[in-house]
Structure formats: structure tokens, C-alpha cells
Protein backbone atom coordinates (compact mmCIF):
# COMPACT_ATOMS: atom_id res chain seq x y z
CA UNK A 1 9.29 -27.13 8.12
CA UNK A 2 6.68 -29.47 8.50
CA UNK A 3 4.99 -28.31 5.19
CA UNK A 4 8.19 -29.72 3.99
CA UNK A 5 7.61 -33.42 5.59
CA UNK A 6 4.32 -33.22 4.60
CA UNK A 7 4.94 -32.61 0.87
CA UNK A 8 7.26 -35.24 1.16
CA UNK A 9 5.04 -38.14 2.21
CA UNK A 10 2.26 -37.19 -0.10
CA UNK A 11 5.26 -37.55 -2.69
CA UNK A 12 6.34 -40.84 -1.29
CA UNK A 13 9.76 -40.11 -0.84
CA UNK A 14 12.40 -41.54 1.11
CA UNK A 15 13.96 -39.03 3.52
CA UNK A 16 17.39 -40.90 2.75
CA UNK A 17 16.48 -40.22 -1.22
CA UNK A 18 15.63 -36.26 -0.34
CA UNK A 19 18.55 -35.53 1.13
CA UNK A 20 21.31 -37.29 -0.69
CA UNK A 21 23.80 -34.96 -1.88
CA UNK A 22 22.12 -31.93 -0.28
CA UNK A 23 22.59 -32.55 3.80
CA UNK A 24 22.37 -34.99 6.37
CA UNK A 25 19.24 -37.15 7.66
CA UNK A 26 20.33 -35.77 11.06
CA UNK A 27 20.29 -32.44 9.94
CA UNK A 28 16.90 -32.71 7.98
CA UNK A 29 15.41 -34.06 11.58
CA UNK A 30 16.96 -30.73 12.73
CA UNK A 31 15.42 -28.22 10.22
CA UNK A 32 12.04 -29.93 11.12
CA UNK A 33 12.11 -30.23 14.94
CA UNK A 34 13.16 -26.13 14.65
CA UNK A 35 16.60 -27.03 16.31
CA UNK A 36 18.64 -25.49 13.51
CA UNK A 37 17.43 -22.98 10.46
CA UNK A 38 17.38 -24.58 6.83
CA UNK A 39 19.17 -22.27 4.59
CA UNK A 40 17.76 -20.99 1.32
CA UNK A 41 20.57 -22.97 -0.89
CA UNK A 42 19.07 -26.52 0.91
CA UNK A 43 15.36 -25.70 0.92
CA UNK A 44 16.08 -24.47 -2.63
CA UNK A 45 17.83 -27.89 -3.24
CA UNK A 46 15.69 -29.70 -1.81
CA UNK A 47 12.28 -28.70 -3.46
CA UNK A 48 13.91 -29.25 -6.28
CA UNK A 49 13.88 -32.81 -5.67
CA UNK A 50 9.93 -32.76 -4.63
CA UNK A 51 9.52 -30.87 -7.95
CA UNK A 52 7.94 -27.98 -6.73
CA UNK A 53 8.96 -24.88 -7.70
CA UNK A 54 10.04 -22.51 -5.05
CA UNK A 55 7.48 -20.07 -5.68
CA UNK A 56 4.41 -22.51 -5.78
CA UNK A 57 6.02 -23.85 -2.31
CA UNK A 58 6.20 -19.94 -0.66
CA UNK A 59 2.55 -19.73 -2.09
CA UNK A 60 1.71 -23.14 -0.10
CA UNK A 61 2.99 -21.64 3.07
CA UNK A 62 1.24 -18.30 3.05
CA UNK A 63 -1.76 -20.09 2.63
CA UNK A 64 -0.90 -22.54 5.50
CA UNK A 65 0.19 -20.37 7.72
CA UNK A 66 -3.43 -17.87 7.08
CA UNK A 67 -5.34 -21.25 7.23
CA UNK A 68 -3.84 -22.16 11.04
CA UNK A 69 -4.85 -18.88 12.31
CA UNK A 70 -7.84 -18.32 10.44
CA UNK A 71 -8.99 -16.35 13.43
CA UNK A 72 -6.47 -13.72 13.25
CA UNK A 73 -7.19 -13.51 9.48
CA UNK A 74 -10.72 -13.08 10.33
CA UNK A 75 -10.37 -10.27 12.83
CA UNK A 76 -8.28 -8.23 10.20
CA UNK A 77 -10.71 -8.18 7.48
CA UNK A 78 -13.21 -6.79 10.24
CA UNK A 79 -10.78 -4.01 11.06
CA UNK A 80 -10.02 -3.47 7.31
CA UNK A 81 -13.91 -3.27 6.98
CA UNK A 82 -14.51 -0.59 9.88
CA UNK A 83 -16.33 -3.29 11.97
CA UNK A 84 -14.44 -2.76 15.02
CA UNK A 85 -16.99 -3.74 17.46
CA UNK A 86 -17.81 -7.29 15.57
CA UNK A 87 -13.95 -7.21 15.76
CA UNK A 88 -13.91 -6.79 19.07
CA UNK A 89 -16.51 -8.60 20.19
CA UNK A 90 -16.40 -12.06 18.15
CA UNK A 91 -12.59 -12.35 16.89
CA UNK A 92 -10.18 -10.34 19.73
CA UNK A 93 -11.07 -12.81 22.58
CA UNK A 94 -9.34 -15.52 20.67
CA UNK A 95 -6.77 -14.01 19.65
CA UNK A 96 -5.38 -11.85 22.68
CA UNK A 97 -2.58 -12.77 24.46
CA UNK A 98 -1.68 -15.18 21.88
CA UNK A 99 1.48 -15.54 19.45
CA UNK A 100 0.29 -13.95 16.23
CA UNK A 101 1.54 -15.90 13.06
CA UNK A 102 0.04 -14.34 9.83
CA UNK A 103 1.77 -12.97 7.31
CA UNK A 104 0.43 -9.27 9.00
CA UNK A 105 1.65 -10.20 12.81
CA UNK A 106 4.05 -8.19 12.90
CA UNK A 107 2.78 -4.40 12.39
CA UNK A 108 -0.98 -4.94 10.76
CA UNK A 109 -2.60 -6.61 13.49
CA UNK A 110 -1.06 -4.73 16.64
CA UNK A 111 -1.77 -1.23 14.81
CA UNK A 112 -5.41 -3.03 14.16
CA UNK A 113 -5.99 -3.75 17.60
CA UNK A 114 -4.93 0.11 18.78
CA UNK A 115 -7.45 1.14 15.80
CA UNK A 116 -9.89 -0.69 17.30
CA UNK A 117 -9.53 0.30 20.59
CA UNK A 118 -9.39 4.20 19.94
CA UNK A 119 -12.48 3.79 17.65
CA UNK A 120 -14.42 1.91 20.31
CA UNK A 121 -12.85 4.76 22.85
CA UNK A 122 -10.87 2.18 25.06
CA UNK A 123 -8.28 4.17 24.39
CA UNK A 124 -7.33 7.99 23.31
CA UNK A 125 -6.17 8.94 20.01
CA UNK A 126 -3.18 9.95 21.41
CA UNK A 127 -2.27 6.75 23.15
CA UNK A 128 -2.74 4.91 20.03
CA UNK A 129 -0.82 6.93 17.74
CA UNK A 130 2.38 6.96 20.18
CA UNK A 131 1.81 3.12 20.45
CA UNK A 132 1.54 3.20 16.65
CA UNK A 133 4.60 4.83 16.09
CA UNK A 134 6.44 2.69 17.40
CA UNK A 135 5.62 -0.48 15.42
CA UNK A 136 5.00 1.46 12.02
CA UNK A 137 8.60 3.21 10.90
CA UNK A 138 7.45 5.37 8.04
CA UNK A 139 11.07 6.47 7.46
CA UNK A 140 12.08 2.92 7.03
CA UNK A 141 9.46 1.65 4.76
CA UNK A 142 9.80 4.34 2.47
CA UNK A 143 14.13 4.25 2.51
CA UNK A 144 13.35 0.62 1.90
CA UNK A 145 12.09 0.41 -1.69
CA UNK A 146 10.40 -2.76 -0.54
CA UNK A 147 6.48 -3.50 -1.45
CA UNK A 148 5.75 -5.55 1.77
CA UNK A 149 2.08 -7.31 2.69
CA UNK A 150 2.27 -6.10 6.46
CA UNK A 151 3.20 -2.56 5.56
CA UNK A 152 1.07 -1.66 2.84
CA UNK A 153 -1.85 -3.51 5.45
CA UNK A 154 -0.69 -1.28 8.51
CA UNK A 155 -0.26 1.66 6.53
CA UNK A 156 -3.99 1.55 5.10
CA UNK A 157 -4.94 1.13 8.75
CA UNK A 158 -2.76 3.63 10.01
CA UNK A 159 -3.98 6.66 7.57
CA UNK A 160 -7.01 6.60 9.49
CA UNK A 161 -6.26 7.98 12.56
CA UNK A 162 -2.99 9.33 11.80
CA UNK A 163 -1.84 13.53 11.27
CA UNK A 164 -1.95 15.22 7.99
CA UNK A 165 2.22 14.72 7.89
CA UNK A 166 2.29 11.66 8.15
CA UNK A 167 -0.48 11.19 5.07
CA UNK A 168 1.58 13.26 3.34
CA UNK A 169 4.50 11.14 3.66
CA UNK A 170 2.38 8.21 2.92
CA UNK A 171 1.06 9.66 0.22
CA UNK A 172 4.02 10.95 -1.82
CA UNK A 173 5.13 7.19 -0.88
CA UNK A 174 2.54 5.31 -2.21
CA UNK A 175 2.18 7.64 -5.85
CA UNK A 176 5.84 6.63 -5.85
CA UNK A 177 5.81 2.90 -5.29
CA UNK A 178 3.17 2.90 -8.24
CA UNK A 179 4.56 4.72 -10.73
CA UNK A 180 8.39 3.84 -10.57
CA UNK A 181 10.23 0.96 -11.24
CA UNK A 182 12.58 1.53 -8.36
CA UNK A 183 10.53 -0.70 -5.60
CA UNK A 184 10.68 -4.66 -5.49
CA UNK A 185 7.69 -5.98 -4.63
CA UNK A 186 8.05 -9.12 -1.81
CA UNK A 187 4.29 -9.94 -1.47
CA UNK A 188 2.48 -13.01 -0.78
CA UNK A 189 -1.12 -11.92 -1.80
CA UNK A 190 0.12 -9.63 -4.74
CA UNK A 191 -3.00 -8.13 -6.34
CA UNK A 192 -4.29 -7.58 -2.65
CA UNK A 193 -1.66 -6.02 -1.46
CA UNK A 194 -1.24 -3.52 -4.75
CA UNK A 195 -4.73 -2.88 -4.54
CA UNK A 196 -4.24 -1.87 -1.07
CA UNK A 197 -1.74 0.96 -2.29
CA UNK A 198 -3.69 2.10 -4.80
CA UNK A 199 -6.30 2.68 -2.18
CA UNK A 200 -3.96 4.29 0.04
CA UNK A 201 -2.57 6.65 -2.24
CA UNK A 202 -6.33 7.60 -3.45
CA UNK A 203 -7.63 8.43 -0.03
CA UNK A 204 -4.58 10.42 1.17
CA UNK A 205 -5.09 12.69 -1.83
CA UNK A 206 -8.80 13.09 -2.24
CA UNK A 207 -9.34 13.89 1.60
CA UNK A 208 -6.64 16.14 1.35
CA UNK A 209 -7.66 19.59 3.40
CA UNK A 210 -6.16 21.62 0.55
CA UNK A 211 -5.84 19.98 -2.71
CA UNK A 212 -4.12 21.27 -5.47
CA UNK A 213 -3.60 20.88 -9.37
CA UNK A 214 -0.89 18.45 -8.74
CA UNK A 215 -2.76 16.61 -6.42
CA UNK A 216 -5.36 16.36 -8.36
CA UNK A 217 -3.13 15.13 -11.74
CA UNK A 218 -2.11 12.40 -9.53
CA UNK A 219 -5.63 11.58 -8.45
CA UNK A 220 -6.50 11.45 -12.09
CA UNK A 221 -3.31 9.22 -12.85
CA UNK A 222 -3.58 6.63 -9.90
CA UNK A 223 -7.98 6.53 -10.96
CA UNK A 224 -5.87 5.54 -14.63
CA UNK A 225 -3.65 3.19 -12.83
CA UNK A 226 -6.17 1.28 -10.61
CA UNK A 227 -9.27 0.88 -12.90
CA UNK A 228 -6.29 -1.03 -15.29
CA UNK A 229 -5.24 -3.06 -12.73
CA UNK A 230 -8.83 -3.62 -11.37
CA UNK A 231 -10.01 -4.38 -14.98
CA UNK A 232 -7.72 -7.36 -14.56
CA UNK A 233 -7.69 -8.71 -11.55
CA UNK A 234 -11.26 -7.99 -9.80
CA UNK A 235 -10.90 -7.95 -6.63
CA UNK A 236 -14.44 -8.26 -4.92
CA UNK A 237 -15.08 -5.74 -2.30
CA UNK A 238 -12.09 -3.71 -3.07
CA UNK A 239 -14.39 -2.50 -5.82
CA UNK A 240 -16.94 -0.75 -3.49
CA UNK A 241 -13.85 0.59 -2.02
CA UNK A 242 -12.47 2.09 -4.96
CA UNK A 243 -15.38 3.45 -6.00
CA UNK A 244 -16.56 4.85 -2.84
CA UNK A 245 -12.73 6.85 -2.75
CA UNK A 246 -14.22 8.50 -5.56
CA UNK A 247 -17.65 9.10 -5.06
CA UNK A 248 -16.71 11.20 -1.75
CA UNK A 249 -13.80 12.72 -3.34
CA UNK A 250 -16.65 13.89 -6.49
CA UNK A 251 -19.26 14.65 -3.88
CA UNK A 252 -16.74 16.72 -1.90
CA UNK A 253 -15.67 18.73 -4.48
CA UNK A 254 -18.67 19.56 -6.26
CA UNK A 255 -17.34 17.33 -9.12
CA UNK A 256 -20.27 16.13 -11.86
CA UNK A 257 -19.02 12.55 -12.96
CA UNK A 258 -21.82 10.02 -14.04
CA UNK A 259 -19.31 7.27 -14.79
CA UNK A 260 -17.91 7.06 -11.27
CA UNK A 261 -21.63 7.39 -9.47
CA UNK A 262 -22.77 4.56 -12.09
CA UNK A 263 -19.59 2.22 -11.17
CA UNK A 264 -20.18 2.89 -7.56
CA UNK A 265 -23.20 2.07 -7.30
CA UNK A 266 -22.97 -0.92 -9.45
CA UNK A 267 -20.27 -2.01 -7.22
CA UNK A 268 -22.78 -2.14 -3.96
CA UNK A 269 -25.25 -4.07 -6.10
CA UNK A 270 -23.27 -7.19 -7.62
CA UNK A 271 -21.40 -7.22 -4.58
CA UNK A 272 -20.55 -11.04 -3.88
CA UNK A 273 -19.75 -10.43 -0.33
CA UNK A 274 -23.19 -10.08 1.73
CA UNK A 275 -20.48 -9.33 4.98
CA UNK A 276 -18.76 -6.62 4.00
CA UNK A 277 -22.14 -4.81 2.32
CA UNK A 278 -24.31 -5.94 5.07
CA UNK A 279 -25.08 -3.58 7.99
CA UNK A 280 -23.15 -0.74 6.19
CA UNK A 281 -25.23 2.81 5.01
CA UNK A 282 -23.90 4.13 1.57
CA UNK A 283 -25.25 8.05 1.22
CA UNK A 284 -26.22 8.17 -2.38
CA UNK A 285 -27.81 11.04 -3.24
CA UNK A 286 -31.25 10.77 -5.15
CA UNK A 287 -29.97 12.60 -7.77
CA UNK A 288 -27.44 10.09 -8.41
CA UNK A 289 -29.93 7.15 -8.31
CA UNK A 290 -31.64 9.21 -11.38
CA UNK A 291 -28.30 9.31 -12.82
CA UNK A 292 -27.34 5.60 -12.16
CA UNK A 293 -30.42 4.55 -13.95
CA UNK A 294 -30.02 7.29 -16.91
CA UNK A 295 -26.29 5.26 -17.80
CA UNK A 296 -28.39 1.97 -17.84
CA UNK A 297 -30.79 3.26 -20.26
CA UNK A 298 -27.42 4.81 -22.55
CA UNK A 299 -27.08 1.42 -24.71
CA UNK A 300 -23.66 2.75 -25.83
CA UNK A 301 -22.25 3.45 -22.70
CA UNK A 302 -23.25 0.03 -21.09
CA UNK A 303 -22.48 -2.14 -24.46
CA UNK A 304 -18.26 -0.45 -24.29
CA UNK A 305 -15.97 -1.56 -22.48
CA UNK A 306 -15.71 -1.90 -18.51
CA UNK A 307 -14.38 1.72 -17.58
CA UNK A 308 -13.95 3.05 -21.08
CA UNK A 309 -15.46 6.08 -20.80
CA UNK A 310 -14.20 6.87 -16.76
CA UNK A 311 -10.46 6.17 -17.97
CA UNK A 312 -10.84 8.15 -21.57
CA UNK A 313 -12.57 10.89 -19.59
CA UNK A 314 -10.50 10.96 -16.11
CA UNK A 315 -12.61 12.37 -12.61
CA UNK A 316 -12.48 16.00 -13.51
């Protein structure tokens, strides 16, 4: 609560003035030394009289709380990025054996850290899906009908190294969550962490050992779904991996599609972030160099709109 006490002095306002009519000074030294909880009703009441509203004041403490323990932040986006031994090596040191506080303490980092470890063969496969298992309840999250920041993380972590059930599961799950109404969303970084699932339901189905017409409807409907969304909100590197979902999934299957090798590469080029391209190898066939620079030189295609012709035409 001392976001709370903070807000409050930058405001000016007597603590006596705060609480009248809502609780005791006592108790207000209580919420803020952690010797009692504050209840929704009185923090509710009581940003009311700092004039902030409570979702501006939830958006102030996600931000706080990622700010404080920027290093644990920092050693996520490595693991999200498949850097595991920069991971390793420059952010795990200061963050072992500590309390973890971020929004994605408590499933996304620990599943991180097994990741890590069975990719840098400190540990087996095995040992980390067991370990895994254990933190990540699939049945749970997907009974829930909740959209949660630390599942949709540890999920998109957790497909890969995880069996072809499980994907399954988490793919059926994720198609779901983005084309019904039936799940509420409780997310702090909303466009991240929907971007996330779109991801996550796009790479269980395109690396799917058999994939069928069904499958492939639904790749073609969550491509539909995320370009839309992406169109919007622009979410730096998640564009590279978007578009790099597709180009293997195209590549795999023998599929001809100009408008997804154009957007890919594009992506790589204006990326903004130098860390996330930087000391990665994207396998670009020649061919579709010739065929990145053929789009460039069709004025029509690059004078429509972003993704016209990819979301009239679909992947297939």
C-alpha cells in the first residue's frame, strides 16, 4: 500500500481528510505497514477521494511492481526470446533465491527457469516437464474461463518443450478463448498478453505432426483474427513473431504465399528492437528475397492497405 501513501502526498492530502467516513487513521497505518489487508470496498473508497480511477490506479501498480524488479522482467523477455544462455548468464544470478514479485512470479518465471535449464542441458526434459506440471494446471486454466497474464506467459513457454497432448489441449484452449465470448479477460498488459494467445494458438496448429482441414480453417481464422488485432495495436517484435509462425508453417507445407514472405521479412527489417533481432539467423530462402523485392516493385500492392491482400486472400 505504499503506492497508496505515495499518491497521497503528491496529492497533498491529509490522512485524517482520506479516511473520514471510510475507516480509521489506525487502520489506514495498518493497511500500509501490511498488518491487516485493505478490502476492495475501502481501497475502492478511498481512491475515490484521490480521484483516481480504480483502473488507472491497478495500471500504476503493475507498472510499479515490473519497475522494482526490473531484473526479473528482464530475464523473462530473454526466455520469451530463446536467449537462454544471456538469460542465464547476465539476469538468473540476481534473481535466484530471491522472492519473485512480477505480475508472472507465480508460474511464468519458475516454468522459465526449468526452460532454461533443459535447453542449456542442466537438466533433462523429463525433469523439467514433471517440475512443470506441477506449477502449470492445464485443467484449471482452461475450467477457469479466465484470460490471465501469468498463464497465457507460462503457457507460451510451456508449448515448447511440452507433449503433443498437452498442445492439443492448449490449442483447442487458446482457438477457444479467441473466438468466444465466454472468457473474462483479468490482464494487466492486455494487448501483450492477447497477442501472446494468438501466438500460442498459431504455433500449436501449424507445427502440428498431422494437420488437417479443420486445423487448417482455424489457422486461416486466428491469421484473420491476429493481423486485425495487430493492425491496431503494433506490437514491436511480436510482429517478427507472427510472421515467422507463418513463414515456417508456408515453408513446411509447401505453401506459395508472397504476402506472408513480404510481411515477414519486412518485419526483420523495421524492427525497432536491435535485442531481440540481434544475434538471431532468419533462413529466408533466396527465392523469397526475389519475391520480397517483386511485392516492392507491385505499386498496388504496397500503396493498399497494411494486410489487405494476406487477410482478403487467407495462407492457403
Amino acid at each position: 500500500m505504499d503506492s497508496l501513501e505515495r499518491i497521497r502526498l503528491e496529492r497533498k492530502i491529509a490522512i485524517k481528510d482520506l479516511v473520514c467516513d471510510i475507516t480509521s487513521r489506525r487502520n489506514y497505518s495498518r493497511f500500509l505497514s501490511d498488518e491487516i489487508n485493505i478490502s476492495l470496498e475501502v481501497l475502492s473508497k478511498l481512491l475515490n477521494k484521490l480521484y483516481i480511477p480504480f483502473s488507472e490506479f491497478s495500471f500504476y501498480m503493475y507498472n510499479l511492481l515490473m519497475y522494482e524488479n526490473i531484473n526479473e522482467v528482464y530475464f523473462h523477455e530473454l526466455i520469451r526470446k530463446e536467449k537462454y544462455e544471456e538469460a542465464y548468464q547476465k539476469y538468473y544470478p540476481l534473481i535466484q533465491g530471491k522472492q519473485w514479485k512480477t505480475l508472472y512470479s507465480g508460474k511464468t518465471i519458475p516454468i522459465g527457469t526449468l526452460l532454461m535449464k533443459s535447453k542449456l542441458r542442466l537438466i533433462s526434459d523429463n525433469e523439467a516437464l514433471r517440475e512443470m506440471t506441477q506449477i502449470l494446471n492445464l485443467e484449471n486454466i482452461i475450467g477457469g474461463h479466465i484470460i490471465d497474464d501469468d498463464d497465457i506467459e507460462a503457457m507460451f513457454l510451456y508449448i515448447r518443450i511440452c507433449g503433443p497432448q498437452e498442445k492439443e489441449k492448449i490449442s483447442a484452449f487458446a482457438y477457444d478463448a479467441l473466438t468466444s465470448e465466454k472468457y473474462m479477460k483479468l490482464t494487466g498488459f492486455y494487448e501483450q498478453t492477447i497477442t501472446i494467445l494468438q501466438l500460442i494458438g498459431l504455433k500449436t496448429l501449424t507445427t502440428k505432426a498431422i494437420i488437417t482441414n479443420e486445423d487448417r480453417k482455424r489457422i486461416n481464422e486466428l491469421t484473420d483474427i491476429a493481423l486485425k488485432f495487430h493492425n491496431r495495436t503494433r506490437m514491436g517484435i511480436f510482429d517478427i513473431m507472427l510472421f515467422q509462425t507463418l513463414y515456417e508453417y508456408i515453408k513446411a507445407n509447401n505453401i506459395e504465399n508472397k504476402y506472408v514472405v513480404f510481411y515477414y521479412v519486412t518485419s526483420i527489417i523495421g524492427s525497432f528492437n536491435e535485442d531481440f533481432v540481434k544475434d538471431h539467423k532468419y533462413a529466408i530462402a533466396k527465392a523469397d528475397i526475389n519475391m520480397f523485392y517483386e511485392c516492392l516493385n507491385d505499386e498496388d500492392f504496397i500503396e493498399s492497405n497494411m494486410y489487405e491482400r494476406l487477410l482478403a486472400n487467407g495462407i492457403m
